[in-house]
Protein backbone atom coordinates (compact mmCIF):
# COMPACT_ATOMS: atom_id res chain seq x y z
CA UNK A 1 75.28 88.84 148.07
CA UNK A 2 73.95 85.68 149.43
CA UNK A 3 70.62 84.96 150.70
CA UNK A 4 68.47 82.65 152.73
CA UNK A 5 64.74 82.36 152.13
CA UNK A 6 62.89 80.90 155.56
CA UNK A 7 59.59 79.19 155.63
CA UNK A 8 58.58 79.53 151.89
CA UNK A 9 56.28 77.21 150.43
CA UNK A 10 58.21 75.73 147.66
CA UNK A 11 56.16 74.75 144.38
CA UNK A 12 58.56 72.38 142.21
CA UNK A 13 58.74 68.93 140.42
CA UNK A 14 55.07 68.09 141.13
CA UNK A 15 55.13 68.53 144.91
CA UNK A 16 54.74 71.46 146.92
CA UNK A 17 56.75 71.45 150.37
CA UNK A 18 57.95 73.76 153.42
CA UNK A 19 61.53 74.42 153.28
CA UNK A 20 64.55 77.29 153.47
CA UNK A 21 66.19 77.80 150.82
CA UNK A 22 70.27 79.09 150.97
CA UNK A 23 71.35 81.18 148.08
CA UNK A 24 75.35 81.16 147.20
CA UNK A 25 77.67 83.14 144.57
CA UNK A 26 74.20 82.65 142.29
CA UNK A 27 73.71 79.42 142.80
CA UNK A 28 70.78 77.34 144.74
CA UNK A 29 73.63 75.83 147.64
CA UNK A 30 70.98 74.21 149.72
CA UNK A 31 67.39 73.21 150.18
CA UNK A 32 67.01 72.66 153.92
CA UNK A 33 63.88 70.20 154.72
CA UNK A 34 62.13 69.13 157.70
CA UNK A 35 63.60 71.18 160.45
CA UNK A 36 67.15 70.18 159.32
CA UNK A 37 69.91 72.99 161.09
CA UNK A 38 72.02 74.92 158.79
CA UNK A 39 73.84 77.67 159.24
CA UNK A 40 73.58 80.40 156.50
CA UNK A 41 76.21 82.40 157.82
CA UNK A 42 75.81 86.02 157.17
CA UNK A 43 73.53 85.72 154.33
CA UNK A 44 70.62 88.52 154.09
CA UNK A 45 67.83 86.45 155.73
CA UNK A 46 64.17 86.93 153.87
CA UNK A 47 60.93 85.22 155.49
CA UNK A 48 58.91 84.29 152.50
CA UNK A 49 55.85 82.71 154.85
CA UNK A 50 52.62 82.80 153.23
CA UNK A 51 54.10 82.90 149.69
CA UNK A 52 55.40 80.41 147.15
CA UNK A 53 58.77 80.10 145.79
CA UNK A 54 58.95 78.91 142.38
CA UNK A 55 61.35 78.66 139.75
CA UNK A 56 61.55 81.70 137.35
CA UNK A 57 59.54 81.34 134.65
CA UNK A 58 60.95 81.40 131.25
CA UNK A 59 58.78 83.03 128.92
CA UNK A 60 59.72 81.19 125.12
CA UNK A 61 57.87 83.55 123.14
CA UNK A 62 58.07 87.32 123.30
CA UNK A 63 59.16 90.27 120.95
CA UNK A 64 60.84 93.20 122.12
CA UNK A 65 60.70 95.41 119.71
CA UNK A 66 64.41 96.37 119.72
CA UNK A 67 66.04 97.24 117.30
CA UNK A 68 64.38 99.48 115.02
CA UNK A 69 61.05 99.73 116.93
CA UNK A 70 61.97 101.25 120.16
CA UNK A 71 59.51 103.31 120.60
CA UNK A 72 56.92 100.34 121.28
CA UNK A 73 59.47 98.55 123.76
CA UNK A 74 62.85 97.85 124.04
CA UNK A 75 64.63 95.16 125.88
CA UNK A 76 65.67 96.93 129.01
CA UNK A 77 62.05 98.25 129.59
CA UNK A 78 60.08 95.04 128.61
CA UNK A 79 62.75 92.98 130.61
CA UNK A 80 62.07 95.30 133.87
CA UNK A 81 58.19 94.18 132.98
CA UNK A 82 59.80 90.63 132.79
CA UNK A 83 61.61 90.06 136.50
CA UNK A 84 58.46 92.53 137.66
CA UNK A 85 56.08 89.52 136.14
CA UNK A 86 58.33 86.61 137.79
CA UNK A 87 60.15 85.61 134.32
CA UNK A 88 63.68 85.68 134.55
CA UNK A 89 64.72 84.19 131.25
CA UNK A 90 63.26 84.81 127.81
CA UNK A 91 63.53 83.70 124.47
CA UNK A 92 62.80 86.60 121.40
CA UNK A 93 61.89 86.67 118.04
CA UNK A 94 63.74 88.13 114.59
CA UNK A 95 60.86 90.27 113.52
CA UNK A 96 62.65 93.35 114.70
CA UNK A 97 64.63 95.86 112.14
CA UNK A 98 66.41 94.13 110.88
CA UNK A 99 65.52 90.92 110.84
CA UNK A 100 67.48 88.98 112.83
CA UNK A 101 67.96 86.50 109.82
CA UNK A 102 72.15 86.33 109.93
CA UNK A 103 74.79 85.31 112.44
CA UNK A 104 76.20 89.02 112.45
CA UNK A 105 72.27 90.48 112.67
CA UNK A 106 71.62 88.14 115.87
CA UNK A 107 75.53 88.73 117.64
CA UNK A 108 74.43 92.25 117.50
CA UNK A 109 70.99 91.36 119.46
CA UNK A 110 73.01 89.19 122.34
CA UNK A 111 75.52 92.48 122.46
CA UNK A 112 72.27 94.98 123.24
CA UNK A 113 71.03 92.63 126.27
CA UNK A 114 74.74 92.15 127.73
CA UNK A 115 74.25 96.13 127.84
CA UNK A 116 70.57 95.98 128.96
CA UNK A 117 68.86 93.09 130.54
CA UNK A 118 67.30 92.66 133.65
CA UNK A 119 66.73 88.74 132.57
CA UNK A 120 68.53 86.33 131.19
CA UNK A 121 68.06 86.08 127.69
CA UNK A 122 68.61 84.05 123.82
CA UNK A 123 67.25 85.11 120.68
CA UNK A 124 65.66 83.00 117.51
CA UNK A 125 67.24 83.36 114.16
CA UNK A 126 64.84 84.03 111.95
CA UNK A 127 64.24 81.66 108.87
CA UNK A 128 63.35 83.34 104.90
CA UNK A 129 62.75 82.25 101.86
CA UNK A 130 66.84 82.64 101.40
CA UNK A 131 69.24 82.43 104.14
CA UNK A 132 69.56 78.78 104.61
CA UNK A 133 73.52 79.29 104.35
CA UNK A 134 72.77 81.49 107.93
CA UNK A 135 70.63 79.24 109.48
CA UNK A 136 72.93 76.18 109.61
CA UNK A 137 75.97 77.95 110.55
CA UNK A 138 73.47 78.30 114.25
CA UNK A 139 75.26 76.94 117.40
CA UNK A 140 72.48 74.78 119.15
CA UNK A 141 74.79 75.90 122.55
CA UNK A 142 74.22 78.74 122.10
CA UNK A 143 71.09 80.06 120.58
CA UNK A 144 67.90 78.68 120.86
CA UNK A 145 66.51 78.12 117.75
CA UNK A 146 65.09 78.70 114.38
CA UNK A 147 61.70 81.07 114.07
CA UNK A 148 59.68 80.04 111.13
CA UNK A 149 56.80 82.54 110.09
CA UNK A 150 54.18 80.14 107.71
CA UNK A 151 51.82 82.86 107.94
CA UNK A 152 52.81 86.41 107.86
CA UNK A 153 52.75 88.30 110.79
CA UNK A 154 54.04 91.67 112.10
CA UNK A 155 57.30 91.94 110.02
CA UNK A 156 55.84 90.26 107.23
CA UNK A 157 58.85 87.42 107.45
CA UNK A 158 57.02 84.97 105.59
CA UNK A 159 58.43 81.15 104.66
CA UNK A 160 56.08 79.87 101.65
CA UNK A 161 58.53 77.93 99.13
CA UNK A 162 57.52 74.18 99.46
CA UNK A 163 60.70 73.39 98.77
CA UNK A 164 62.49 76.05 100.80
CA UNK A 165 60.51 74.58 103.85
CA UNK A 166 61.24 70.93 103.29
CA UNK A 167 65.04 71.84 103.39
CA UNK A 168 65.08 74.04 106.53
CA UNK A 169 63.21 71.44 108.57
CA UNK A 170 65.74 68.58 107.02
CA UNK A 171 68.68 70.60 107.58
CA UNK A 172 67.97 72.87 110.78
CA UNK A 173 70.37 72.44 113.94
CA UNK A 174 67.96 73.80 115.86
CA UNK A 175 64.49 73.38 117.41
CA UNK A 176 62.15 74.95 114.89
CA UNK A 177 59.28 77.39 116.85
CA UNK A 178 56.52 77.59 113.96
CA UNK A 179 53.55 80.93 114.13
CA UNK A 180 51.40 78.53 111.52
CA UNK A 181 48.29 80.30 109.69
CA UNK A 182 47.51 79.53 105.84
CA UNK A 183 48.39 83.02 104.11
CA UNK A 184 46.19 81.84 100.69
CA UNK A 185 43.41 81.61 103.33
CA UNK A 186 44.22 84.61 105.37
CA UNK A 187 44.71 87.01 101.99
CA UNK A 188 41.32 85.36 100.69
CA UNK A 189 38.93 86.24 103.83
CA UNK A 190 40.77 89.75 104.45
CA UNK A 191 39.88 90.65 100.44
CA UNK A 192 36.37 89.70 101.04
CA UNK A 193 35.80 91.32 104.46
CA UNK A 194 37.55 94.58 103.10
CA UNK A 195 35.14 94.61 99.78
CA UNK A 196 32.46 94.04 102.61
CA UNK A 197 33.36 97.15 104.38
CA UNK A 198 33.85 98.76 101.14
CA UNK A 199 29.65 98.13 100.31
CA UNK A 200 29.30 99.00 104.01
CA UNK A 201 27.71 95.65 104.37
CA UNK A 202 30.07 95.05 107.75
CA UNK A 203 31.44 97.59 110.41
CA UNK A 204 35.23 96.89 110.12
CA UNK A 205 35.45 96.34 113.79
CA UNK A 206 37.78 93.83 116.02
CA UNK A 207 35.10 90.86 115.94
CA UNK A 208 35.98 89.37 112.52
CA UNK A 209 39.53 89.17 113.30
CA UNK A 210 38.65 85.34 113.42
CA UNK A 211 36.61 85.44 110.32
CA UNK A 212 39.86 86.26 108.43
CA UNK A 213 42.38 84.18 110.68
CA UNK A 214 40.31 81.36 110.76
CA UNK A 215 40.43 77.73 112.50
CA UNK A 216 40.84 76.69 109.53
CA UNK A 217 44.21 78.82 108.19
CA UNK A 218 45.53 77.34 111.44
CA UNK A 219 44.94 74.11 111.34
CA UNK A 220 46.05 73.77 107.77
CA UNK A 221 49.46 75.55 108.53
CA UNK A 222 49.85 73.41 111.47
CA UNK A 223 49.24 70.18 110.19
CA UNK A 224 51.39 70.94 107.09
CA UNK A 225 54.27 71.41 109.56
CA UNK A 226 53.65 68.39 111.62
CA UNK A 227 53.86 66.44 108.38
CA UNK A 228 57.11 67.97 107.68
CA UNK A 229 58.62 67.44 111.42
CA UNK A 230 57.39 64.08 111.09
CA UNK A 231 58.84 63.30 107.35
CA UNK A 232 62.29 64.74 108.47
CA UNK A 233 62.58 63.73 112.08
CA UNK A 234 62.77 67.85 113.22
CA UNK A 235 62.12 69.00 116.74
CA UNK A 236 58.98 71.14 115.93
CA UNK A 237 57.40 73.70 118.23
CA UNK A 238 54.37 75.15 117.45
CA UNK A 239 53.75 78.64 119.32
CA UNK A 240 50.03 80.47 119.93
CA UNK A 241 48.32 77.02 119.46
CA UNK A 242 44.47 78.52 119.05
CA UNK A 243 42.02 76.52 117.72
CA UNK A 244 40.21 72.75 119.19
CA UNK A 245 40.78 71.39 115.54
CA UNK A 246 45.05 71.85 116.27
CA UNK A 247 44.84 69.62 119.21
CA UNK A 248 44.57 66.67 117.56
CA UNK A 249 47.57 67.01 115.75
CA UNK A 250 49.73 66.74 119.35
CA UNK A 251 49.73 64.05 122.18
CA UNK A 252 50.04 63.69 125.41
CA UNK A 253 51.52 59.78 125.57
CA UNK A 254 54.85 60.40 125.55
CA UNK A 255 57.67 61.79 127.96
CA UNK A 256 58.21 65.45 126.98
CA UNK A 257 61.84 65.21 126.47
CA UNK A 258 60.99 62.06 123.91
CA UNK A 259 58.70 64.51 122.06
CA UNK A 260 59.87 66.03 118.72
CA UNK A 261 56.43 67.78 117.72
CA UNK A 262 55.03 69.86 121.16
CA UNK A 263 52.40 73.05 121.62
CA UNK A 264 52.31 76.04 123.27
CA UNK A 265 49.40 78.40 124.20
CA UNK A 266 49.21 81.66 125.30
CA UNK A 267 47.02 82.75 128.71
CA UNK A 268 45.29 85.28 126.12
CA UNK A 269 43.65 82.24 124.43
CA UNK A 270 42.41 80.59 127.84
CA UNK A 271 41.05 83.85 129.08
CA UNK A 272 39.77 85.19 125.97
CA UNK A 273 37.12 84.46 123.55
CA UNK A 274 35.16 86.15 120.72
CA UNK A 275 32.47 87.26 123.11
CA UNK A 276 35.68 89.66 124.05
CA UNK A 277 35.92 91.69 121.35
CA UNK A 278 32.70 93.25 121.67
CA UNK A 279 34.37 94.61 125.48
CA UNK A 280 38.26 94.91 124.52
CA UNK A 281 37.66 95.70 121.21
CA UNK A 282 41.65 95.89 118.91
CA UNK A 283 43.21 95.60 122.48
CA UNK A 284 42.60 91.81 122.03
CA UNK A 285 43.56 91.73 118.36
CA UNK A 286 46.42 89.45 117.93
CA UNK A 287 47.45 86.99 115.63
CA UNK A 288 46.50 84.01 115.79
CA UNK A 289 43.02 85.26 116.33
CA UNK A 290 41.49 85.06 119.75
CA UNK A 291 38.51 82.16 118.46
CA UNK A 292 35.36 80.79 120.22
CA UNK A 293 34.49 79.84 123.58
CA UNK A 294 34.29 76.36 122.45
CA UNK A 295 37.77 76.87 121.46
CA UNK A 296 38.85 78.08 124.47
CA UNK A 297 37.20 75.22 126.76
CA UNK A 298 39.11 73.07 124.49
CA UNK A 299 42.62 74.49 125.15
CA UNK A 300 41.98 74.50 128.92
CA UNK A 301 40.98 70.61 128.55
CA UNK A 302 44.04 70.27 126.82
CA UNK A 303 46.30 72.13 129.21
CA UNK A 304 44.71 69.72 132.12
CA UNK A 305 45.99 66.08 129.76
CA UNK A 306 48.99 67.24 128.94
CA UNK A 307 48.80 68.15 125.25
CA UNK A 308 49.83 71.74 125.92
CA UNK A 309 53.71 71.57 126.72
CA UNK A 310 54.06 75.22 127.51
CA UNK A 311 52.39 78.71 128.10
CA UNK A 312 54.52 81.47 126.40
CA UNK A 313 53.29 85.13 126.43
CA UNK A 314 53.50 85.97 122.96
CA UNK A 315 54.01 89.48 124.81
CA UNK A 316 53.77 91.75 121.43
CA UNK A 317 53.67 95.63 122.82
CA UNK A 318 52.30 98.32 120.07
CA UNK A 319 51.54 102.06 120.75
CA UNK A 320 48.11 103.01 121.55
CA UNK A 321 47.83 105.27 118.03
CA UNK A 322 48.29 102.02 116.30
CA UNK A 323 45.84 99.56 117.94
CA UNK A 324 43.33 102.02 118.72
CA UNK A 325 42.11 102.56 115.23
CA UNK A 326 39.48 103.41 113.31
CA UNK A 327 39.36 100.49 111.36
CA UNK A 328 40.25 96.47 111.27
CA UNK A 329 42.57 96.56 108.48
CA UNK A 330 44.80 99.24 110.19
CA UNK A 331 44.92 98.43 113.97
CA UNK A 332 48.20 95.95 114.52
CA UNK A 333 48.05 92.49 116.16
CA UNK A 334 49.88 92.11 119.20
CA UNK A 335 49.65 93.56 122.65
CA UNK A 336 52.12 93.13 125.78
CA UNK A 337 51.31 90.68 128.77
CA UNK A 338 54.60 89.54 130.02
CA UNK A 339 54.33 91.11 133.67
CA UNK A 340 50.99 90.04 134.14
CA UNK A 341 50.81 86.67 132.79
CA UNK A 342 52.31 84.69 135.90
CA UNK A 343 49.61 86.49 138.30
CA UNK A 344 46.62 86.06 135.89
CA UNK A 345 47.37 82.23 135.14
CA UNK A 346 47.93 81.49 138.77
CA UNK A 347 44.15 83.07 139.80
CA UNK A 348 43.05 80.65 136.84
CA UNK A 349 44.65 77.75 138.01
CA UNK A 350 43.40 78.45 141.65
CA UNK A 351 39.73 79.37 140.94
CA UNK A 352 39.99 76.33 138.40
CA UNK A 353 40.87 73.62 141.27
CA UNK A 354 44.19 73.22 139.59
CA UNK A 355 47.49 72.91 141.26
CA UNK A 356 50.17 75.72 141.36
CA UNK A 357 52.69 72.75 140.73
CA UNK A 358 50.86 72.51 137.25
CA UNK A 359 51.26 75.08 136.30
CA UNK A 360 54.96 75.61 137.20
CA UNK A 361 55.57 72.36 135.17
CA UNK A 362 53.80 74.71 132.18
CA UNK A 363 56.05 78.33 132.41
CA UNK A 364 59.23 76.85 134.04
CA UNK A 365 59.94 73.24 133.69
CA UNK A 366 58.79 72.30 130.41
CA UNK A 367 60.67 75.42 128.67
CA UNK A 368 64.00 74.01 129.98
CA UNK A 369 63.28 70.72 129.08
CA UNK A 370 62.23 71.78 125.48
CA UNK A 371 65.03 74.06 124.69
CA UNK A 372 67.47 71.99 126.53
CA UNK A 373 68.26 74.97 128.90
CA UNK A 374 71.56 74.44 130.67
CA UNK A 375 71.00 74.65 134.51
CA UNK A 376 67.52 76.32 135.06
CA UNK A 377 63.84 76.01 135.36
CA UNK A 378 63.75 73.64 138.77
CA UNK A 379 64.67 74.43 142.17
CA UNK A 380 67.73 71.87 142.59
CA UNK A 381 70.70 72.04 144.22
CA UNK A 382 73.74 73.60 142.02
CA UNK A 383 71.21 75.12 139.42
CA UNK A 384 70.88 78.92 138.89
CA UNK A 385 69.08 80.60 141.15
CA UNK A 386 66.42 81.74 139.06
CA UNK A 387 63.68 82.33 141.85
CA UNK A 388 60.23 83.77 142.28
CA UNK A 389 58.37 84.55 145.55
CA UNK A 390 54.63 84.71 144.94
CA UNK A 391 52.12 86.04 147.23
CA UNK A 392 48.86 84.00 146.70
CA UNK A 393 47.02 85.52 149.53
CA UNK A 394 45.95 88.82 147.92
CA UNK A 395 43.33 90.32 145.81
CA UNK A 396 43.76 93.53 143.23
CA UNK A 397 43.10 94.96 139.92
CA UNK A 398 45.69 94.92 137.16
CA UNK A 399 45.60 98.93 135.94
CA UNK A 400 47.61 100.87 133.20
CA UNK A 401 49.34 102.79 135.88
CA UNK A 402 51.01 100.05 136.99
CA UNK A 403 52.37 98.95 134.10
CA UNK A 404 56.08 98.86 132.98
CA UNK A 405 56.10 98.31 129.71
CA UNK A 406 57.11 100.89 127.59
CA UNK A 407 53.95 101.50 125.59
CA UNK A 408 51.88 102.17 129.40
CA UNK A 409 49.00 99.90 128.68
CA UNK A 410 47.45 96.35 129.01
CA UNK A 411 44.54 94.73 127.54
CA UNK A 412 44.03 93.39 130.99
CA UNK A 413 43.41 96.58 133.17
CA UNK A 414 40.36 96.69 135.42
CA UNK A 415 41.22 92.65 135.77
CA UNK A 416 41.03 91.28 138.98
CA UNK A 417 43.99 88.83 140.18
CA UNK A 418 44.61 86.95 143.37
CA UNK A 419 48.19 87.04 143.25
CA UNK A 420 51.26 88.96 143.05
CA UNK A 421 55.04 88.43 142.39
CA UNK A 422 56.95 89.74 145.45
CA UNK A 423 60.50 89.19 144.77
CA UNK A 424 62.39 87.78 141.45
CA UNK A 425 66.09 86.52 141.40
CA UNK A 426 67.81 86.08 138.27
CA UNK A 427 71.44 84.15 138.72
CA UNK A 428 71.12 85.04 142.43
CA UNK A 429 70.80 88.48 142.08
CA UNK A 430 67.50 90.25 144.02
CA UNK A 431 66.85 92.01 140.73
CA UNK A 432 62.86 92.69 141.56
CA UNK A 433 61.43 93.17 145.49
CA UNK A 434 57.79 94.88 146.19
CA UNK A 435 57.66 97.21 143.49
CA UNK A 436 61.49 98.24 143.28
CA UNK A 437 64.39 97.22 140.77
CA UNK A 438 68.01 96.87 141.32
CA UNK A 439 68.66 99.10 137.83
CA UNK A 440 72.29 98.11 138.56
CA UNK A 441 71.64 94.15 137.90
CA UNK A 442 71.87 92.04 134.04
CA UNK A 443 70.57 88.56 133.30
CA UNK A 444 72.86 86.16 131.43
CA UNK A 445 72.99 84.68 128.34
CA UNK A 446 71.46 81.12 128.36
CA UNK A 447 73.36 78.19 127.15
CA UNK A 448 71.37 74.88 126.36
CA UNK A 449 72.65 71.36 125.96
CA UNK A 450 72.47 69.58 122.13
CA UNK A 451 71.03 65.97 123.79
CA UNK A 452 67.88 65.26 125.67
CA UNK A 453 69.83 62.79 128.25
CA UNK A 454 71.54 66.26 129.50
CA UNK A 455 68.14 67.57 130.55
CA UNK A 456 66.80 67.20 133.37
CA UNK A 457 64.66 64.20 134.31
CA UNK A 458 61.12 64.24 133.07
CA UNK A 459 58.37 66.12 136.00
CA UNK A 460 56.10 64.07 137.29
């Protein structure tokens, strides 16, 4: 079907304008401007006025859980939270079972969301301490790129052979995403806190979560793979960037598509701090750590000059049995976010005096500039039509009954939000209107272009 969107406020590129919009065989056709006539034919006509039209977001960082952990989340139910959150393409992670860690592991992961997804979708090969011979035989056309663990996480896929590392970042075809915390540092503080808890000289509660994953495991980790990315010449991209001390190891002088070393944050670390944990308690636990309010007035400054590149979820999902624990060492890190992330960073950006077009450049331009996505993340003429209507007029509270992600909880319920995603198309397909999901609809897989001169121009 074909569409025509009237009198939506469209966010894109920096500007923010009144225009129609004409939707054809999945493809943006036509942005009509400044009372221009155009006939749309018998498209189904939708009057978006009072909301914002934006380009889908495309969330670079989540985990689905699927395989071998489907009862957390699997990729039809956490991409239904996707389009229901306004992100119509995602990247995943290997840390699934299997790992994805071979060509025949990650065909096998592109074959499930042909079958299943609401979005479109590409998944990371996982890098290990052995599969080298699997990570160069990666098509850069066709998957998105290389996951390195340098501090173990859930999955436990850790990379920690100096030499092993120096050779995947020489020889890697693909843009390397980096989790980076100092596992010396991290087994160190979690011996001492446990023998702590053992003399019950500490309650083993969610507040010293940054006590063991410190600022400084991070920033070691991360500087260690800047110094690699910059000895080799590697496009590096470091994921759940956490700490002030980090941000000095980015910049914010350069063109993004020049960039070979960028950062991404997560909304959980610029609405978050330690004061948290007392409230939220393990629904917060994550890893990296959720650190100080210091920290987090530090990543928003950050975010305003440009040395953030891009806000990924890091959507994680667990069951409630195994966060809500009775003890530190036994609750798992992670927690989902993906349909919520888009409404709660918007309400931020507002009550911040920031502009919507900001953050747009943050969750849908800069992804497809970074990963050299073919054909999405702006609203141009001839791209996909990867489109989200957001209504920006509303108040309401985020709640667990809402939720559609598989594990039926958020850290963020009770939160109040002053906007909501109203319609999502994915390749031109209404996949997501007010609350109901065409069941029948399945996202594409992404392609992406090997050269930064076939990106799209630079936002500005």
């Amino acid at each position: 079907m074909n569409y025509y969107i009237k009198n939506a406020n469209i966010v894109n590129e920096g500007e923010t304008f009144s225009a129609h919009l004409y939707i054809k065989d999945g493809i943006i056709a036509k942005i009509v401007r400044n009372g221009e006539i155009f006939d749309a034919g018998s498209a189904q006509e939708i009057d978006a006025r009072g909301k914002c039209l934006i380009p889908g977001v495309i969330d670079e960082h989540v985990h689905f859980r699927e395989p071998g952990m489907t009862a957390k989340a699997d990729i039809y139910s956490e991409s239904r939270a996707a389009v229901a959150g306004g992100v119509t393409s995602y990247l995943e992670m290997p840390n699934t079972v299997p790992q994805t860690t071979t060509q025949a592991l990650l065909q096998e992961k592109f074959d499930l969301a042909a079958e299943k997804s609401l979005a479109n979708y590409s998944f990371y090969i996982g890098a290990t301490n052995d599969n080298l011979d699997e990570i160069v035989k990666t098509d850069p056309e066709r998957v998105c790129g290389v996951k390195l663990f340098m501090g173990s996480s859930t999955g436990n896929m850790l990379v920690d052979k100096d030499a092993v590392l120096e050779t995947l970042f020489k020889e890697s075809p693909c843009l390397i995403a980096a989790h980076c915390e100092d596992e010396d540092i991290i087994k160190r503080n979690t011996q001492r806190y446990k023998e702590l808890a053992e003399r019950h000289e500490i309650i083993p509660n969610a507040s010293i979560h940054p006590l063991v994953r410190t600022s400084e495991a991070c920033y070691k980790s991360s500087s260690k793979a800047v110094e690699l990315a910059a000895k080799t010449g590697t496009r590096l991209h470091i994921m759940h960037i956490s700490t002030r001390e980090e941000l000095s190891l980015f910049t914010n002088n350069a063109p993004l598509r020049d960039k070979k070393i960028t950062a991404e944050t997560c909304p959980h670390y610029l609405l978050f701090d330690s004061h948290d944990y007392d409230r939220l308690g393990f629904a917060i636990k994550c890893n990296p750590a959720v650190k100080s309010a210091e920290d987090k007035l530090s990543l928003w400054q950050a975010v305003r000059e440009g040395r953030i590149d891009t806000i990924g979820s890091d959507h994680a999902p667990h069951l409630r049995n195994e966060k809500f624990t009775d003890s530190y060492f036994t609750a798992k890190s992670g927690f989902p976010s993906i349909q919520h992330n888009l409404p709660l960073m918007v309400s931020q950006f507002i009550q911040k005096g920031m502009k919507m077009a900001e953050l747009v450049t943050l969750m849908c331009h800069n992804p497809a500039i970074l990963y050299r996505i073919d054909r999405r993340g702006f609203i141009r003429e001839g791209y996909f039509a990867d489109l989200v209507l957001v209504d920006v007029n509303v108040n309401k509270l985020i709640t667990n009954e809402e939720v559609c992600y598989k594990c039926g909880w958020t850290p963020y319920d009770g939160t109040a939000v002053h906007a909501q995603v109203t319609h999502t198309f994915v390749n031109g397909n209404l996949v997501y209107e007010n609350g109901l999901f065409n069941e029948e609809s399945r996202g594409q897989r992404l392609s992406f272009t090997r050269t930064p001169s076939q990106n799209p121009p630079e936002c500005q």
